[in-house]
C-alpha atoms as a PDB file:
ATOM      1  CA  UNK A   1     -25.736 152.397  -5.244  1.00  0.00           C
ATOM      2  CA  UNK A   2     -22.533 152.823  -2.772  1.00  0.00           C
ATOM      3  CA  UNK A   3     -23.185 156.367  -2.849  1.00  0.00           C
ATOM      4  CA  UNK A   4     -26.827 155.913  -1.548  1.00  0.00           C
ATOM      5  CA  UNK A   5     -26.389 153.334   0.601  1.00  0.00           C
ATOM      6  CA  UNK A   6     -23.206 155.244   2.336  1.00  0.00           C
ATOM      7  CA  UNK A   7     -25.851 158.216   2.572  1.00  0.00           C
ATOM      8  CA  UNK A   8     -28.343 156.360   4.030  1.00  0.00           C
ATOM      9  CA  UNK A   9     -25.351 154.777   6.943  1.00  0.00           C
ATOM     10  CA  UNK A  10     -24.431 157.867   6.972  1.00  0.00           C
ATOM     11  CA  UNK A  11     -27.883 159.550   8.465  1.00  0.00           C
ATOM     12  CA  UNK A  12     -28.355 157.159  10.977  1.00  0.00           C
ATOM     13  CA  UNK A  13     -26.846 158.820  14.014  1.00  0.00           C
ATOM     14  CA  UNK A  14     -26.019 154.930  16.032  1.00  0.00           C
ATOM     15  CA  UNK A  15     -23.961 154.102  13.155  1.00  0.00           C
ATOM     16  CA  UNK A  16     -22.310 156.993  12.715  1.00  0.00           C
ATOM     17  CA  UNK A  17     -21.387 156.592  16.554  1.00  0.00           C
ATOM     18  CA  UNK A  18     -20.522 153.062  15.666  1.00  0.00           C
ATOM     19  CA  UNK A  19     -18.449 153.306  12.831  1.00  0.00           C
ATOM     20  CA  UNK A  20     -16.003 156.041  14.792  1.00  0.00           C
ATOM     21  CA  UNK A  21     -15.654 153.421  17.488  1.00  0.00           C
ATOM     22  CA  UNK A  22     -14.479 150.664  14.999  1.00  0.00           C
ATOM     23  CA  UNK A  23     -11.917 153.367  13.651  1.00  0.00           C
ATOM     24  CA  UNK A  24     -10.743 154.490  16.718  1.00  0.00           C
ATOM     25  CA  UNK A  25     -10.323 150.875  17.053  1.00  0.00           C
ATOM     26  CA  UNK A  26      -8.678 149.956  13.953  1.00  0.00           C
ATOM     27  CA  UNK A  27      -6.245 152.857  14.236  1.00  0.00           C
ATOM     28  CA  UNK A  28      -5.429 152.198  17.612  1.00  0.00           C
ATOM     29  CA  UNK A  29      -4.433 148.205  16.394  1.00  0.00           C
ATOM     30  CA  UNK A  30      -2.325 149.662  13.360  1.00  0.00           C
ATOM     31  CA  UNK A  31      -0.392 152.068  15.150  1.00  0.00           C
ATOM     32  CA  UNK A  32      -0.310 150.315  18.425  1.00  0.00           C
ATOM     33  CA  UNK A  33       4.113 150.705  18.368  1.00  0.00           C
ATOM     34  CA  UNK A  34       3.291 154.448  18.199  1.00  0.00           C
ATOM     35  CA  UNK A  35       0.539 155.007  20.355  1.00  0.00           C
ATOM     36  CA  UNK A  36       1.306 152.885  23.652  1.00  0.00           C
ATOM     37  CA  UNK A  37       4.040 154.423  25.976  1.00  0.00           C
ATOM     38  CA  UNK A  38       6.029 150.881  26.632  1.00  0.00           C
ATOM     39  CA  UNK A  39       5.990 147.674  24.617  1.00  0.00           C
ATOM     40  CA  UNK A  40       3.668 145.519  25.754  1.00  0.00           C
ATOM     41  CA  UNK A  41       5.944 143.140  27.293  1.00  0.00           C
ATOM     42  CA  UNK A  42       8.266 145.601  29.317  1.00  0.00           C
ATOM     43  CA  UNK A  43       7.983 144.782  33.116  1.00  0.00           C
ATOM     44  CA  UNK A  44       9.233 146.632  36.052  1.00  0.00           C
ATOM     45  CA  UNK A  45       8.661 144.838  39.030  1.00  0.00           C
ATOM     46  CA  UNK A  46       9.410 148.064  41.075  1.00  0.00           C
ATOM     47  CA  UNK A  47       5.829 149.633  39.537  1.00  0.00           C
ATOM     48  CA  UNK A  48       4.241 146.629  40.313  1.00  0.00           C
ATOM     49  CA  UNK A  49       0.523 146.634  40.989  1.00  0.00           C
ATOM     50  CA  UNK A  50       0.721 151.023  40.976  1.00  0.00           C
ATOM     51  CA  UNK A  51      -2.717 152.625  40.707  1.00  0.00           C
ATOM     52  CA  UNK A  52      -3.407 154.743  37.476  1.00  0.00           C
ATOM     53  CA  UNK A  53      -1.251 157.848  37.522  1.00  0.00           C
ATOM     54  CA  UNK A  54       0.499 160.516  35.414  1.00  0.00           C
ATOM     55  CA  UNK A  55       3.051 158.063  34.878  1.00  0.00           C
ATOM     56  CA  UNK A  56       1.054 155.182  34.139  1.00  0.00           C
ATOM     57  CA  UNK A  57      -2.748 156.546  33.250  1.00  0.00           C
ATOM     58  CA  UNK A  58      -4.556 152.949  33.157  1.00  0.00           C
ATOM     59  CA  UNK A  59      -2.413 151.699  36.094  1.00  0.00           C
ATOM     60  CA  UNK A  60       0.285 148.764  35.945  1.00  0.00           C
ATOM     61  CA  UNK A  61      -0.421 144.527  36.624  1.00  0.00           C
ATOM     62  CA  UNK A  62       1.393 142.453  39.143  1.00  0.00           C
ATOM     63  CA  UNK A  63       4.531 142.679  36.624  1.00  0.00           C
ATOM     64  CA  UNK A  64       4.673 146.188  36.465  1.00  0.00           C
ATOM     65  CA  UNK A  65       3.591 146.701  32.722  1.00  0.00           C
ATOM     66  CA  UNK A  66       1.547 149.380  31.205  1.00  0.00           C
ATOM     67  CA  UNK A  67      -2.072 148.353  31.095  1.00  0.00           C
ATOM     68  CA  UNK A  68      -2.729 151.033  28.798  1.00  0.00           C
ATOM     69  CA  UNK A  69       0.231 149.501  26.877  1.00  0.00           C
ATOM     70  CA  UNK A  70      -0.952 146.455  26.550  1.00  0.00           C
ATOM     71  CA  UNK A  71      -4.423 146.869  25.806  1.00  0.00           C
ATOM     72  CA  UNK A  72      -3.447 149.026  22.793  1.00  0.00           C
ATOM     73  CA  UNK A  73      -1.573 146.018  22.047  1.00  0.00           C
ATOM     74  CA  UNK A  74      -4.148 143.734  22.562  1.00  0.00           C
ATOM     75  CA  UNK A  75      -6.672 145.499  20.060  1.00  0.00           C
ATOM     76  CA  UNK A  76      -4.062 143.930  17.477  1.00  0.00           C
ATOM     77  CA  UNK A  77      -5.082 140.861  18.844  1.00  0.00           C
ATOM     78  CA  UNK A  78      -8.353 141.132  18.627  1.00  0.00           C
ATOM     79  CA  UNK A  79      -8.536 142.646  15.345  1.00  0.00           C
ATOM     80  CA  UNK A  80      -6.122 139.768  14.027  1.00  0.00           C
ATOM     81  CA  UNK A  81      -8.256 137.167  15.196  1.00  0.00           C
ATOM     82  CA  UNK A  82     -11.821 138.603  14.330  1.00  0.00           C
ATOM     83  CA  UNK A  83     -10.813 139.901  10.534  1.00  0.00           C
ATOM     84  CA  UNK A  84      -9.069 136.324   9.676  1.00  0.00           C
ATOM     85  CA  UNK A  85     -11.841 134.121  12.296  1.00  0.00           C
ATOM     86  CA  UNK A  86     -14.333 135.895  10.010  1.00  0.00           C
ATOM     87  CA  UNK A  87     -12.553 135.112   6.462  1.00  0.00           C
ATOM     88  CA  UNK A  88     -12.553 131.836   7.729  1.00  0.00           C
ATOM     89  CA  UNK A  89     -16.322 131.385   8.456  1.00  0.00           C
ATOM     90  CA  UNK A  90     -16.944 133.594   5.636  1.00  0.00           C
ATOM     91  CA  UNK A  91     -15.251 131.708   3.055  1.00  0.00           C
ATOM     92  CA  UNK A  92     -16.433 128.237   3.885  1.00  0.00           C
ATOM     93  CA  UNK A  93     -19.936 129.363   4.328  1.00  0.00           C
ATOM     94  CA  UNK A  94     -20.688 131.075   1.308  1.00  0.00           C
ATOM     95  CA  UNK A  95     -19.278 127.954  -0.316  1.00  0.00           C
ATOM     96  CA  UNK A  96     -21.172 125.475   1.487  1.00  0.00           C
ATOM     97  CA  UNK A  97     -24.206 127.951   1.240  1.00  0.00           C
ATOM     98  CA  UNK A  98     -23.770 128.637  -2.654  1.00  0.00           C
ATOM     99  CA  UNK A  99     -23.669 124.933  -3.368  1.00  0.00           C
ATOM    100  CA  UNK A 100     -26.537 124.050  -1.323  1.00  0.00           C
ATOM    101  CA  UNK A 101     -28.661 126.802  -2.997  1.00  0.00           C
ATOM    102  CA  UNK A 102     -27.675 126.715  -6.442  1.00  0.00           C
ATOM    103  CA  UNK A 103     -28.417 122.892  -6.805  1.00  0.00           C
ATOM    104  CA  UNK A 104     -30.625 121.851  -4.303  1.00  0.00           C
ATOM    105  CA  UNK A 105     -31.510 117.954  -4.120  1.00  0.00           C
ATOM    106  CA  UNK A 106     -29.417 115.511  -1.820  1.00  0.00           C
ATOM    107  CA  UNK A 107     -26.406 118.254  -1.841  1.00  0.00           C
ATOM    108  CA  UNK A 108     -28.707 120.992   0.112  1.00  0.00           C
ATOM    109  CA  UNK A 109     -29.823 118.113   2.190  1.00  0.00           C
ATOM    110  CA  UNK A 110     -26.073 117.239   3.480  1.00  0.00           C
ATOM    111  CA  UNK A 111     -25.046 121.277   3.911  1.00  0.00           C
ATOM    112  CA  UNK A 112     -28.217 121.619   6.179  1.00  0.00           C
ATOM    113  CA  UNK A 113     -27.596 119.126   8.408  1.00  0.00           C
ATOM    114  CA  UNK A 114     -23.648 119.722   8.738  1.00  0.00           C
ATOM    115  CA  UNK A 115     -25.554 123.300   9.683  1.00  0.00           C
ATOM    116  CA  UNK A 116     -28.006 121.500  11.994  1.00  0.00           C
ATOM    117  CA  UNK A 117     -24.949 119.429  13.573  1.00  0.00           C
ATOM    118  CA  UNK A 118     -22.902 122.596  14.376  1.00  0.00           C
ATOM    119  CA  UNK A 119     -25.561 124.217  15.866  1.00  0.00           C
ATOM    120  CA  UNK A 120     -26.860 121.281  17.979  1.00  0.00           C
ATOM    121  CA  UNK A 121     -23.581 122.148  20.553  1.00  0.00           C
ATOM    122  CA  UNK A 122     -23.852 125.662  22.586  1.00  0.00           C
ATOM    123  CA  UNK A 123     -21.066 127.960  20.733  1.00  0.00           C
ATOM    124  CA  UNK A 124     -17.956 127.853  23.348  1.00  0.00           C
ATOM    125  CA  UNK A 125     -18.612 124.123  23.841  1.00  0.00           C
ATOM    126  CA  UNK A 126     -17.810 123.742  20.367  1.00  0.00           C
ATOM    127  CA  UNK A 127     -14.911 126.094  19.915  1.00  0.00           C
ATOM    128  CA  UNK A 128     -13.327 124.644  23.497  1.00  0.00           C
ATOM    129  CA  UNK A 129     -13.501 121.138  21.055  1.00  0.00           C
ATOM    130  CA  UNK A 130     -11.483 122.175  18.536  1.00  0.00           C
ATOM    131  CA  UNK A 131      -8.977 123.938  20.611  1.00  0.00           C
ATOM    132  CA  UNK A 132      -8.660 120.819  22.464  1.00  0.00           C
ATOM    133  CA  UNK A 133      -7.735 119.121  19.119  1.00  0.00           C
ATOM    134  CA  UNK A 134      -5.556 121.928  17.866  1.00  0.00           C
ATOM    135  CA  UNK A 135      -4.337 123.030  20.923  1.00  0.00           C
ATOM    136  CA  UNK A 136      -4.203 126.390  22.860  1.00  0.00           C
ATOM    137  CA  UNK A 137      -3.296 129.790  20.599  1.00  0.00           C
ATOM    138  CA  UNK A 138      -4.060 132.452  18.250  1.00  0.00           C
ATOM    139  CA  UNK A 139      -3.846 130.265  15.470  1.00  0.00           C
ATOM    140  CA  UNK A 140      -6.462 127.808  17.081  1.00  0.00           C
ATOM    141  CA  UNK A 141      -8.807 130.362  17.933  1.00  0.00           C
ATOM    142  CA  UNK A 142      -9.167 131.822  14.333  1.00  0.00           C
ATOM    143  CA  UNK A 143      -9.637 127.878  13.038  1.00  0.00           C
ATOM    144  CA  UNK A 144     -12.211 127.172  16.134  1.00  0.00           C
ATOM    145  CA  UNK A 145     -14.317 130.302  14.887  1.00  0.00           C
ATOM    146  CA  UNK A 146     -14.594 130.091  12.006  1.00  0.00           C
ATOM    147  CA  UNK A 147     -15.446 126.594  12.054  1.00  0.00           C
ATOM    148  CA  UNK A 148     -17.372 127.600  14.515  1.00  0.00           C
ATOM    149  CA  UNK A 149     -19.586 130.609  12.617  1.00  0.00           C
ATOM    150  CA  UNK A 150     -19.689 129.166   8.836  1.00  0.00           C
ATOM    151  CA  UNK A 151     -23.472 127.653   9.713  1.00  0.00           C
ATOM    152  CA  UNK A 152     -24.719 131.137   9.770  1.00  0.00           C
ATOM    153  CA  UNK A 153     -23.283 132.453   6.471  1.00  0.00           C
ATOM    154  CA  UNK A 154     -24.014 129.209   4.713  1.00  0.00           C
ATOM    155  CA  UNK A 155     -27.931 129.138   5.781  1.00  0.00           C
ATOM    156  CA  UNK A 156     -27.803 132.999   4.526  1.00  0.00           C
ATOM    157  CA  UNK A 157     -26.331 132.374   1.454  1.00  0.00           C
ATOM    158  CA  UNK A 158     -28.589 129.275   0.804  1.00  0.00           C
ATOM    159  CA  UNK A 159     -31.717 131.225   1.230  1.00  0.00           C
ATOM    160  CA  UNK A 160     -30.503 133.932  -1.109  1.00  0.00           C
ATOM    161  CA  UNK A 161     -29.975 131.551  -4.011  1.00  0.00           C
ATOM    162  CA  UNK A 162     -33.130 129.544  -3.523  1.00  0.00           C
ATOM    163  CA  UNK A 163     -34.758 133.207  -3.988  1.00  0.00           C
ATOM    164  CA  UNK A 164     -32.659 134.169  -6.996  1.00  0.00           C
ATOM    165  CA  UNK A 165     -31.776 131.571  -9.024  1.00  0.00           C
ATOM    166  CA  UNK A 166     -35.864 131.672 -10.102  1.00  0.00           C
ATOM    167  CA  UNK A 167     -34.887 134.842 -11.690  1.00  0.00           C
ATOM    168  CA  UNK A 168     -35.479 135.942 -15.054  1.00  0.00           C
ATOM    169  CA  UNK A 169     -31.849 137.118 -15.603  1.00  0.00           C
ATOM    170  CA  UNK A 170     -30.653 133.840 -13.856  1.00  0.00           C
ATOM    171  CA  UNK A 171     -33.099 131.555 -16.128  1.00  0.00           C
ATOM    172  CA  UNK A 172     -31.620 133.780 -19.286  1.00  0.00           C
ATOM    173  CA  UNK A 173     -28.216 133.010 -18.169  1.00  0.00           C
ATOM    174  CA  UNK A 174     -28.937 129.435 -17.867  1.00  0.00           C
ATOM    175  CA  UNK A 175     -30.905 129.421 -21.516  1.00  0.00           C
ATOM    176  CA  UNK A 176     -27.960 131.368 -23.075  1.00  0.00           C
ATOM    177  CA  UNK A 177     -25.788 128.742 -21.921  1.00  0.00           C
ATOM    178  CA  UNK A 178     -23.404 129.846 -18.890  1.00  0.00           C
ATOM    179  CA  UNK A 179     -22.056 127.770 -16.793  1.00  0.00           C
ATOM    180  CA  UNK A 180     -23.089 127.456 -13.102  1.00  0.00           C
ATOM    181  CA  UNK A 181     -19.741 129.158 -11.959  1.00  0.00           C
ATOM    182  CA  UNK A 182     -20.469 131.909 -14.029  1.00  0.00           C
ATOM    183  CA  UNK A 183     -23.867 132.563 -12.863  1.00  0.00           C
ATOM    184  CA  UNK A 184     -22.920 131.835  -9.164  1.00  0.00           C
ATOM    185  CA  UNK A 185     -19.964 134.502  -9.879  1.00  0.00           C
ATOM    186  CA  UNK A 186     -21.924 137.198 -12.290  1.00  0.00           C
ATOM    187  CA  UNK A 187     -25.640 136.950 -11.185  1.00  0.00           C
ATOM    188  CA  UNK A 188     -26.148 135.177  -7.979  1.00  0.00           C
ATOM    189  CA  UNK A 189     -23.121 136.069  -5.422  1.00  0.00           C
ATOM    190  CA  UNK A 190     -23.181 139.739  -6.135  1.00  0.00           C
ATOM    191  CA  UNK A 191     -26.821 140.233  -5.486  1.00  0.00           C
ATOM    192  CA  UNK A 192     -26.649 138.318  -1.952  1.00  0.00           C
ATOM    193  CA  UNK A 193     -23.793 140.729  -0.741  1.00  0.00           C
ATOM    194  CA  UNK A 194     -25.852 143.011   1.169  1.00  0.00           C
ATOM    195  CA  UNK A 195     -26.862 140.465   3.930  1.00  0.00           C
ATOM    196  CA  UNK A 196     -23.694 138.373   3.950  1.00  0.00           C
ATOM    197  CA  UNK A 197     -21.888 142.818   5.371  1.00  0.00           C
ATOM    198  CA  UNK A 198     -24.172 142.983   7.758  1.00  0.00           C
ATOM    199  CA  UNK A 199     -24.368 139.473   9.143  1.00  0.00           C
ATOM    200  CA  UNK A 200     -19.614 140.019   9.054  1.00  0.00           C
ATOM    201  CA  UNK A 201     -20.382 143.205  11.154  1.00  0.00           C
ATOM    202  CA  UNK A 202     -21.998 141.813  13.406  1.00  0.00           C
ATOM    203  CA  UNK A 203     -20.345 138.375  13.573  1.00  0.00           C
ATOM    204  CA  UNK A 204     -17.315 140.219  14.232  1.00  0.00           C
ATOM    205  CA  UNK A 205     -18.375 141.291  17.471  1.00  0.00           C
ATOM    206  CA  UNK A 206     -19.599 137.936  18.284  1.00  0.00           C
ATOM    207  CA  UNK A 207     -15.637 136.747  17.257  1.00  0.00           C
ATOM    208  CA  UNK A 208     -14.316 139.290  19.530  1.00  0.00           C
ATOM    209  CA  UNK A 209     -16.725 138.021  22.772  1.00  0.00           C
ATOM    210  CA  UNK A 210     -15.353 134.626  22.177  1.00  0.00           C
ATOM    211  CA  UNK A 211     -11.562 134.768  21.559  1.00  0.00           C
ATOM    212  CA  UNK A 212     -11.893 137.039  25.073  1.00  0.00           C
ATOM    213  CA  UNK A 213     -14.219 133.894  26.861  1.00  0.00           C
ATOM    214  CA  UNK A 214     -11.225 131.545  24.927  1.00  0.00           C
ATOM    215  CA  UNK A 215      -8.431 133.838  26.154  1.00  0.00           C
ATOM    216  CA  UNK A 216      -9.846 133.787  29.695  1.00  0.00           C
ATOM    217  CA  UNK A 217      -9.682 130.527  29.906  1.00  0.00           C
ATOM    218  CA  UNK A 218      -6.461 130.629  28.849  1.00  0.00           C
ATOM    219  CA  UNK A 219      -7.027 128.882  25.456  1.00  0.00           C
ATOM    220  CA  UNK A 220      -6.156 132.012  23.176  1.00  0.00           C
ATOM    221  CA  UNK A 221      -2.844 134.224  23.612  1.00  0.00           C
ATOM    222  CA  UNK A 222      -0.155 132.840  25.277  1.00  0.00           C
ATOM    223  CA  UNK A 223       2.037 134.916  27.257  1.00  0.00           C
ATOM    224  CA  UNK A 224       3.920 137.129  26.940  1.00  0.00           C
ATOM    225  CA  UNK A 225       1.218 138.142  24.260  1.00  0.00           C
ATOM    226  CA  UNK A 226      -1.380 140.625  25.480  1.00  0.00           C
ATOM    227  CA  UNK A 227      -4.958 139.840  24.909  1.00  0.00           C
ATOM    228  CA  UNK A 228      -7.997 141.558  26.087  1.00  0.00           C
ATOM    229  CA  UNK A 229      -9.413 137.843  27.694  1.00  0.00           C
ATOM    230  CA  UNK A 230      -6.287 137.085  29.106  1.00  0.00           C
ATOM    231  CA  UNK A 231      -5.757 140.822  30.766  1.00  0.00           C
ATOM    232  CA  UNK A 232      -9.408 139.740  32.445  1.00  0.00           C
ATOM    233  CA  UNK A 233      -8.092 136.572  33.223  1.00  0.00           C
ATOM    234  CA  UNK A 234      -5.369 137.784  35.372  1.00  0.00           C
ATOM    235  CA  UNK A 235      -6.798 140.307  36.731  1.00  0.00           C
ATOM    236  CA  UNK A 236      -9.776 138.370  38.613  1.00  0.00           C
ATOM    237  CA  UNK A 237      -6.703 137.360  40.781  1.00  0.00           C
ATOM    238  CA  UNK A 238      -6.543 141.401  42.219  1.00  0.00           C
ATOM    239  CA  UNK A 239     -10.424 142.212  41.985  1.00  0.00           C
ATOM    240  CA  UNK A 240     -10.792 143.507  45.155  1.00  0.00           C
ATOM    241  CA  UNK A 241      -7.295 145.611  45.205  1.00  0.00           C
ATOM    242  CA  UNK A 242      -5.854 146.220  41.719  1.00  0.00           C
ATOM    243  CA  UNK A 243      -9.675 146.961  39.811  1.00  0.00           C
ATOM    244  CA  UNK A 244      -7.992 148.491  37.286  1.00  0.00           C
ATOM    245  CA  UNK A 245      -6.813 145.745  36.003  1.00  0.00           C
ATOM    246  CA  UNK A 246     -10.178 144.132  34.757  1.00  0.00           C
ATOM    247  CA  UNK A 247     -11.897 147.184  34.782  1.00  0.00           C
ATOM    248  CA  UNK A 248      -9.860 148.749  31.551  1.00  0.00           C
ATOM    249  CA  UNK A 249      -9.873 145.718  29.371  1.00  0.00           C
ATOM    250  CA  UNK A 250     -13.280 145.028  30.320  1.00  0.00           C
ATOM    251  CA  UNK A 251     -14.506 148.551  28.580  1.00  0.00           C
ATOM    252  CA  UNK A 252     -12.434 147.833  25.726  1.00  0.00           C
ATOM    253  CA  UNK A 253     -13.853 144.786  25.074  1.00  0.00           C
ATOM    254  CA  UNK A 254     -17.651 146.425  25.775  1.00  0.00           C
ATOM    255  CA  UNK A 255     -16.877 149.327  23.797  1.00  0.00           C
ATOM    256  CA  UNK A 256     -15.752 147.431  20.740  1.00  0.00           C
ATOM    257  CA  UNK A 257     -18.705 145.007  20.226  1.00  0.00           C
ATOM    258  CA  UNK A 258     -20.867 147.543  20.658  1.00  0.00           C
ATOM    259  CA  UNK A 259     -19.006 149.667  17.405  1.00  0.00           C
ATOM    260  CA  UNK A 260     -19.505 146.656  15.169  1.00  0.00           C
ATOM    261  CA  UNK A 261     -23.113 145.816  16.904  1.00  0.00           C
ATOM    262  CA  UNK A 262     -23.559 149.318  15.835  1.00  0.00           C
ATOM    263  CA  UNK A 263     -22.199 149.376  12.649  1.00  0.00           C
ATOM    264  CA  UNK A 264     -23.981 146.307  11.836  1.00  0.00           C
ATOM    265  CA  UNK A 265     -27.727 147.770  12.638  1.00  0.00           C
ATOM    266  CA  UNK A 266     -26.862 150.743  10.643  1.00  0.00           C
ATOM    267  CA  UNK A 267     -25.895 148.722   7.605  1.00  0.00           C
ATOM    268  CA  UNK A 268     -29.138 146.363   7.888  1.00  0.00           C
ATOM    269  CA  UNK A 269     -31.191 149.896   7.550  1.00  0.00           C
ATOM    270  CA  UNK A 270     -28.587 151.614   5.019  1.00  0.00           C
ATOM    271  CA  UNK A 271     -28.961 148.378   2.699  1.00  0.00           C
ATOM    272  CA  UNK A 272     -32.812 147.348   2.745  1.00  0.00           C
ATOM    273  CA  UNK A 273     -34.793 150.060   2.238  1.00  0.00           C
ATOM    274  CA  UNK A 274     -37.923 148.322   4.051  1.00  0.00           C
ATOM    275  CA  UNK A 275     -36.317 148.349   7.214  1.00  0.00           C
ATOM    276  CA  UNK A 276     -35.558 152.605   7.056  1.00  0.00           C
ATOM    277  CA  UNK A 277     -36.783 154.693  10.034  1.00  0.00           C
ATOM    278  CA  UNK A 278     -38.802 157.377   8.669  1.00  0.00           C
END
């Protein structure tokens, strides 16, 4: 079944473009210390505001620091707060979903309109709530989306168990006398995997857009921290004579969202046959 489905990824020429870009971007987060030419927070007021040059290829900010420094070091970031944002939303909305699905009755009813509730407020309305609560950082941003995402994985996983637990292996598991957990664990949650990958990919794209909107506003990193938003935030201030500084982040940013976006469409085709271009 991997084998197949990695096959079928694997032909689709958009993912295959996709899935390099996520690398690219996951090695460039891991071995960030190795890769940039100057720690992140290293400033030289001297180099202050230079253009991009053999010494500097992306340019410096008003501090003189590295931009290409410090968005190496801000894929680390990014990749921090999308992988544990999504574990987050993930987690408590395959829970809420499985629950909701598996019994039905008065307990669906309550998951579905928590679901209904988080929707009713736009995305970044919501988020810019909890931050307010929490207050402003990394570790408020991962909280805010995932609190933020969950409805979507929990009305996924809620439709997937309404359609299997009517089942013929589900109804023999009942009959033989498992136990809900089990059949949740054995029979239901590993059959509902396939949309649950393909809604993370994508979600994590969706993660990255906001922590940047969050990070603009300056609810995410704090300095001296580099952050893709932040960088954007900053350099709005020296649009019209320092455009590299929004510029470089800006394609980083734009570049990574499309990988998973890519990724994500590739999976969706890889993992239901019906949806396969012939």
């Amino acid at each position: 079944m991997i084998r197949e489905v990695l096959h079928r990824l694997l032909r689709s020429r958009n993912a295959v473009i996709g899935l390099l870009i996520v690398l690219a971007f996951l090695l460039m987060a891991l071995l960030a210390p190795v890769l940039a030419p100057q720690r992140a927070e290293t400033q030289s007021l001297i180099d202050a505001l230079k253009t991009p040059n053999r010494a500097y290829p992306l340019g410096t900010d008003e501090f003189g620091r590295c931009v290409l420094s410090r968005v190496i070091y801000g894929a680390r970031v990014s990749l921090r707060i999308a992988l544990l944002g999504s574990a987050i939303a993930l987690g408590i909305g395959v829970f809420l979903g499985a629950i909701a699905g598996y019994h039905g009755g008065i307990v669906d009813y309550v998951v579905q309109a928590l679901v209904d509730i988080s929707w009713a407020f736009p995305t970044i309305l919501l988020a810019l709530a909890i931050i307010f609560i929490l207050g402003p950082g990394l570790q408020s941003i991962m909280i805010a989306v995932g609190l933020v995402y969950w409805g979507a994985y929990a009305r996924l996983t809620r439709g997937q168990f309404l359609v299997l637990r009517e089942e013929e292996y589900v109804q023999a598991a009942r009959a033989s006398g498992a136990s809900a957990f089990r059949i949740v664990i054995r029979h239901l949650l590993p059959n509902s995997l396939a949309p649950l990958i393909v809604q993370l990919s994508l979600g994590i794209g969706r993660i990255i857009l906001i922590e940047a909107s969050l990070s603009f506003l300056g609810l995410g990193a704090q300095p001296p921290i580099p952050s893709w938003g932040a960088m954007l935030s900053n350099g709005r201030l020296y649009l019209m004579t320092a455009w590299w500084l929004t510029v470089f982040p800006g394609v980083a940013i734009m570049i990574v969202v499309l990988g998973f976006n890519l990724v994500g469409d590739g999976l969706r085709d890889a993992l239901d046959p019906r949806l396969r271009r012939v």
